[in-house]
PDB file of N, CA and C in Angstrom:
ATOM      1  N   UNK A   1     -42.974  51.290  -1.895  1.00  0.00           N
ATOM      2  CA  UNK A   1     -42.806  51.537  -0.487  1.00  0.00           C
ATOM      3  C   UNK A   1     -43.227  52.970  -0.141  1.00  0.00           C
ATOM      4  N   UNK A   2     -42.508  53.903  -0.462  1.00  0.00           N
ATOM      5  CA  UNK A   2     -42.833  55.261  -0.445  1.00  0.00           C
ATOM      6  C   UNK A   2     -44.363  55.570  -1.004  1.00  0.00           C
ATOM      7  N   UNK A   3     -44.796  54.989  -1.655  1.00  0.00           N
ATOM      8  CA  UNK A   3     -46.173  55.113  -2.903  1.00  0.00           C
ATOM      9  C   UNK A   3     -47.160  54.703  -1.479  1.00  0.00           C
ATOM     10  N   UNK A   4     -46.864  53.644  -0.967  1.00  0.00           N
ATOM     11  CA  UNK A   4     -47.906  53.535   0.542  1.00  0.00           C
ATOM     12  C   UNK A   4     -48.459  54.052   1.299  1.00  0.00           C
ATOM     13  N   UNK A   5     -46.504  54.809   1.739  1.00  0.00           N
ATOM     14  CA  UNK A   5     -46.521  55.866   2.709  1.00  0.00           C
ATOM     15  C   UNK A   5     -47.525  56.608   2.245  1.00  0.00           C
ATOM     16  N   UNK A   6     -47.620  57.288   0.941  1.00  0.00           N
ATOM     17  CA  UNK A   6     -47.945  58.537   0.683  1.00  0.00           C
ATOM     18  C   UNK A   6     -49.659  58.224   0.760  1.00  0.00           C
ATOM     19  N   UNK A   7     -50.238  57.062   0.333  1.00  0.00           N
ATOM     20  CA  UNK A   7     -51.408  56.477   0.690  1.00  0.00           C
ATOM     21  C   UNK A   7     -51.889  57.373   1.905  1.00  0.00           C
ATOM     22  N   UNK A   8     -51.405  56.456   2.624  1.00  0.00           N
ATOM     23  CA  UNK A   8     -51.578  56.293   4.459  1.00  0.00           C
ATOM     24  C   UNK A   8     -51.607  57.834   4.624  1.00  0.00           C
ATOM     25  N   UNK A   9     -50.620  58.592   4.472  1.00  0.00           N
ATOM     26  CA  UNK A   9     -50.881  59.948   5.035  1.00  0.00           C
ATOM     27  C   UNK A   9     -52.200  60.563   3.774  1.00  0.00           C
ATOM     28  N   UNK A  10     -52.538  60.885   2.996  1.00  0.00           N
ATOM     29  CA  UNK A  10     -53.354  61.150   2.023  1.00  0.00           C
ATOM     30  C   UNK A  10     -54.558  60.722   3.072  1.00  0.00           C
ATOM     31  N   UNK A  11     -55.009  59.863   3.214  1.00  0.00           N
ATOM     32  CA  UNK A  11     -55.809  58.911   4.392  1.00  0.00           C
ATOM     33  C   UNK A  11     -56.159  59.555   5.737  1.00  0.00           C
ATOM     34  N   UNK A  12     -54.745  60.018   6.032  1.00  0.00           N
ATOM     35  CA  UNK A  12     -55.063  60.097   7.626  1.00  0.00           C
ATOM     36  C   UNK A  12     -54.426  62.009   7.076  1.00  0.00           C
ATOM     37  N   UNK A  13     -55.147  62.635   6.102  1.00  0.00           N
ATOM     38  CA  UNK A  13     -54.907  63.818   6.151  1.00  0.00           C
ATOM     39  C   UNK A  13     -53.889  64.494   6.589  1.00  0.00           C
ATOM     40  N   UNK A  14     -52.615  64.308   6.429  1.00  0.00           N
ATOM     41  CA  UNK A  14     -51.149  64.332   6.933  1.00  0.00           C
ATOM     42  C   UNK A  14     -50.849  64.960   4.966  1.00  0.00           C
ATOM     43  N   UNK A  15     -50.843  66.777   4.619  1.00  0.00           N
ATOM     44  CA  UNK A  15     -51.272  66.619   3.961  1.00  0.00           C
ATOM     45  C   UNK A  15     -49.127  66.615   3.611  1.00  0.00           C
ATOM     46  N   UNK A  16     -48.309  67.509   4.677  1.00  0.00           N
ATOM     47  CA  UNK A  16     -46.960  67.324   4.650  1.00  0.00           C
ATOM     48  C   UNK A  16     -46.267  66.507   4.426  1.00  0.00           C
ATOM     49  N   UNK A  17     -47.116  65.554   4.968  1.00  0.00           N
ATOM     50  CA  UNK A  17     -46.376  64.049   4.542  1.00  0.00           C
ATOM     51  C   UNK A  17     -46.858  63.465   3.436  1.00  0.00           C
ATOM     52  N   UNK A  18     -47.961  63.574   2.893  1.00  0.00           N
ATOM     53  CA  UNK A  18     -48.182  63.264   1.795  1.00  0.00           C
ATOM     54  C   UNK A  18     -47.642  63.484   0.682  1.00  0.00           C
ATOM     55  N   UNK A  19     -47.340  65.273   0.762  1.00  0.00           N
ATOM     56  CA  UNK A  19     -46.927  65.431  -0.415  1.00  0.00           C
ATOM     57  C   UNK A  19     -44.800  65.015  -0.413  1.00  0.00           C
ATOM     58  N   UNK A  20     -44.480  65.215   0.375  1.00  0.00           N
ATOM     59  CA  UNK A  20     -43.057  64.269   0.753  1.00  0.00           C
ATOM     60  C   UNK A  20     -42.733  63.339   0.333  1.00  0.00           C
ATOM     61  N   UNK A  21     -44.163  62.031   0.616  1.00  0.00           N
ATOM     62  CA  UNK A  21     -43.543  61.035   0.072  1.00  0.00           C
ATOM     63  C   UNK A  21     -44.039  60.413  -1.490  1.00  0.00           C
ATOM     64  N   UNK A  22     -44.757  61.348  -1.976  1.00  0.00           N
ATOM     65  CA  UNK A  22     -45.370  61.793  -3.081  1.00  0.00           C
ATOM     66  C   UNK A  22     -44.582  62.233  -4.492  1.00  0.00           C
ATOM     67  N   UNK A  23     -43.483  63.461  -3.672  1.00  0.00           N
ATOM     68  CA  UNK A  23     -42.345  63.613  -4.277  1.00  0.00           C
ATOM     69  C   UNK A  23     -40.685  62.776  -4.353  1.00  0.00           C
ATOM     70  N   UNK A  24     -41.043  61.901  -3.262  1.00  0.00           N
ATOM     71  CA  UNK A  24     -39.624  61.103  -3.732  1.00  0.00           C
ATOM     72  C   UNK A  24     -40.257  59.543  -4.529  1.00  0.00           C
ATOM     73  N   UNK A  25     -41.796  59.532  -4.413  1.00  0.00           N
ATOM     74  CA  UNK A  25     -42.156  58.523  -5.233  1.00  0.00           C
ATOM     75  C   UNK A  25     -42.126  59.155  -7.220  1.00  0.00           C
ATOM     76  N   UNK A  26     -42.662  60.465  -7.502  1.00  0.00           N
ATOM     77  CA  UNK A  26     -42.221  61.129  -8.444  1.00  0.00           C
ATOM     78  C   UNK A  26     -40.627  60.960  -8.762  1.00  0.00           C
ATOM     79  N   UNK A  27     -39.972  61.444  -7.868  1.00  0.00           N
ATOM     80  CA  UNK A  27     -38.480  61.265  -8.133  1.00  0.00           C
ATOM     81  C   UNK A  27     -37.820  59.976  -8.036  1.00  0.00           C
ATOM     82  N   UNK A  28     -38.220  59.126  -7.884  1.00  0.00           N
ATOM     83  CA  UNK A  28     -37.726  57.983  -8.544  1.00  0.00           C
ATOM     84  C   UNK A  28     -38.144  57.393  -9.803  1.00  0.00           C
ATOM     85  N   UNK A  29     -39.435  57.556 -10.017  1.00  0.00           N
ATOM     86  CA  UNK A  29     -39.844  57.272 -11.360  1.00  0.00           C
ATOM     87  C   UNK A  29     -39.017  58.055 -12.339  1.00  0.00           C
ATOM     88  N   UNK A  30     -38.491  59.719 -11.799  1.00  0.00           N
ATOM     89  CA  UNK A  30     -38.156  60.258 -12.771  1.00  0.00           C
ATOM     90  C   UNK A  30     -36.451  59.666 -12.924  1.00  0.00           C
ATOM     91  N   UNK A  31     -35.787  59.221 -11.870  1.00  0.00           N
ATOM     92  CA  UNK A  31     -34.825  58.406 -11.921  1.00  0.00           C
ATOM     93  C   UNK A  31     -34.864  57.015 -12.771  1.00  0.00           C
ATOM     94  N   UNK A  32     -35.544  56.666 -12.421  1.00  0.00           N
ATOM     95  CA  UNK A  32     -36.134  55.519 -13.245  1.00  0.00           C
ATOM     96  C   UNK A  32     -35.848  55.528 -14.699  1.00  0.00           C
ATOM     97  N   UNK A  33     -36.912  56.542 -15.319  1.00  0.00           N
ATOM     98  CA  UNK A  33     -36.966  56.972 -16.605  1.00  0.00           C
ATOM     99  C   UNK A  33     -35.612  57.388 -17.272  1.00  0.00           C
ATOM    100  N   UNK A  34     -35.151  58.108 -16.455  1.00  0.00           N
ATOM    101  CA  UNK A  34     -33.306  59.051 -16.845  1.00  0.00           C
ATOM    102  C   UNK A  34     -32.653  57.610 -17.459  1.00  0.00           C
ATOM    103  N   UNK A  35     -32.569  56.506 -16.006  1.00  0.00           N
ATOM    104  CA  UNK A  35     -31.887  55.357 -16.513  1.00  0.00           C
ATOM    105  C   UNK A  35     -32.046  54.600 -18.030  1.00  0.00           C
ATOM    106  N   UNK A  36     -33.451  54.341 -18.089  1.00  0.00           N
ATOM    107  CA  UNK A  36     -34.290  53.583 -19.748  1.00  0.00           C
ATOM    108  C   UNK A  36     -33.436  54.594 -20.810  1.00  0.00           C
ATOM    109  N   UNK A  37     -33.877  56.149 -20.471  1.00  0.00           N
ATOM    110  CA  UNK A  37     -33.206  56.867 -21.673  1.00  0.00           C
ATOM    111  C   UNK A  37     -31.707  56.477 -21.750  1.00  0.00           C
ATOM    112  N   UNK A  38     -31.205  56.471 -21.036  1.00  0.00           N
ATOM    113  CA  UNK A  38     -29.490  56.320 -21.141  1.00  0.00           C
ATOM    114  C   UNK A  38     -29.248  55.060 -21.352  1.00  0.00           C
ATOM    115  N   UNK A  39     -30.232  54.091 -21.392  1.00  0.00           N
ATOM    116  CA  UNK A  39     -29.719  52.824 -21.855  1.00  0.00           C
ATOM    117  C   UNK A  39     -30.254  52.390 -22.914  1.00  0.00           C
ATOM    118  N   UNK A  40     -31.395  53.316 -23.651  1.00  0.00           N
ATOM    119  CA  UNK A  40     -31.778  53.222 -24.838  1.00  0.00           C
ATOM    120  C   UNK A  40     -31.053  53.959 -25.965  1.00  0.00           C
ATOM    121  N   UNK A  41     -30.208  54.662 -25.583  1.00  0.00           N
ATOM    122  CA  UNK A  41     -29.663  55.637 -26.532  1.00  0.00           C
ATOM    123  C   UNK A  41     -27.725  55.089 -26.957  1.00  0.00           C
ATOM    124  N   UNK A  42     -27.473  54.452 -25.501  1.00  0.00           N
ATOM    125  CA  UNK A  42     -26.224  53.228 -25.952  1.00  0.00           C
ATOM    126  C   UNK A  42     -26.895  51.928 -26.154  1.00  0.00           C
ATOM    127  N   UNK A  43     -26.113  51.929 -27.339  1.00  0.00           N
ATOM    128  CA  UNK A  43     -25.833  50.605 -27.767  1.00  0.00           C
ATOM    129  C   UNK A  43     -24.924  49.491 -26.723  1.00  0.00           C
ATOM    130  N   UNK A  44     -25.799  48.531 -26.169  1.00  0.00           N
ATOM    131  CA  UNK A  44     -24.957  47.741 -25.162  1.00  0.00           C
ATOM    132  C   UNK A  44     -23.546  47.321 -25.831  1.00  0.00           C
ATOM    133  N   UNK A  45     -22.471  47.344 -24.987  1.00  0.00           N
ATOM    134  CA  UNK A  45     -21.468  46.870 -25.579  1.00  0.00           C
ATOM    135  C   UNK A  45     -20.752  48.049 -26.069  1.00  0.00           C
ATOM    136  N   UNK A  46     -21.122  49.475 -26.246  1.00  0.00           N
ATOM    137  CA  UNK A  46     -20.708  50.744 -26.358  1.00  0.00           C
ATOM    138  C   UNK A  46     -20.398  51.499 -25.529  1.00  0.00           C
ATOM    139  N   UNK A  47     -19.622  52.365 -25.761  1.00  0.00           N
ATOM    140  CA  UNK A  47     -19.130  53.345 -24.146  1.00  0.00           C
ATOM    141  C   UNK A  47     -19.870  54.874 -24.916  1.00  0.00           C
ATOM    142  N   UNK A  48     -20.597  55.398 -23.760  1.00  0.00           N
ATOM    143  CA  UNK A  48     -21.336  56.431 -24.097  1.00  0.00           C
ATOM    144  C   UNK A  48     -20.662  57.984 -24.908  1.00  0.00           C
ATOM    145  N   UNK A  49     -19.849  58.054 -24.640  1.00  0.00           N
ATOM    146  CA  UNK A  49     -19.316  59.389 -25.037  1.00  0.00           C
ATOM    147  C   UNK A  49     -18.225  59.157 -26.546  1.00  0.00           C
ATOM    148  N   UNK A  50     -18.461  57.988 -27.169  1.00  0.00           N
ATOM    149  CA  UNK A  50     -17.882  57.244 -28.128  1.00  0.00           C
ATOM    150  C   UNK A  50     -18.892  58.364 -29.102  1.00  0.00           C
TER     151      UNK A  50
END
């Protein structure tokens, strides 16, 4: 969704908005990623600080 946005303005030279929605498309991937690590590193069925 955001990855579009950031299209469209990139496009229509909106370079503020581009980079905006550029960075919360970055920051979710990097959310994204945080999650995989923390669920690769417990063992399902484990409580993390065990």
């Amino acid at each position: 969704m955001f990855a579009d946005y950031a299209v469209d303005a990139i496009l229509r030279k909106e370079a503020s908005s581009a980079l905006l929605y550029s960075l919360m498309v970055l920051g979710m991937l990097d959310q994204i990623a945080r999650l995989k690590d923390i669920g690769l590193r417990v063992a399902p069925g484990r409580i993390a600080d065990e």
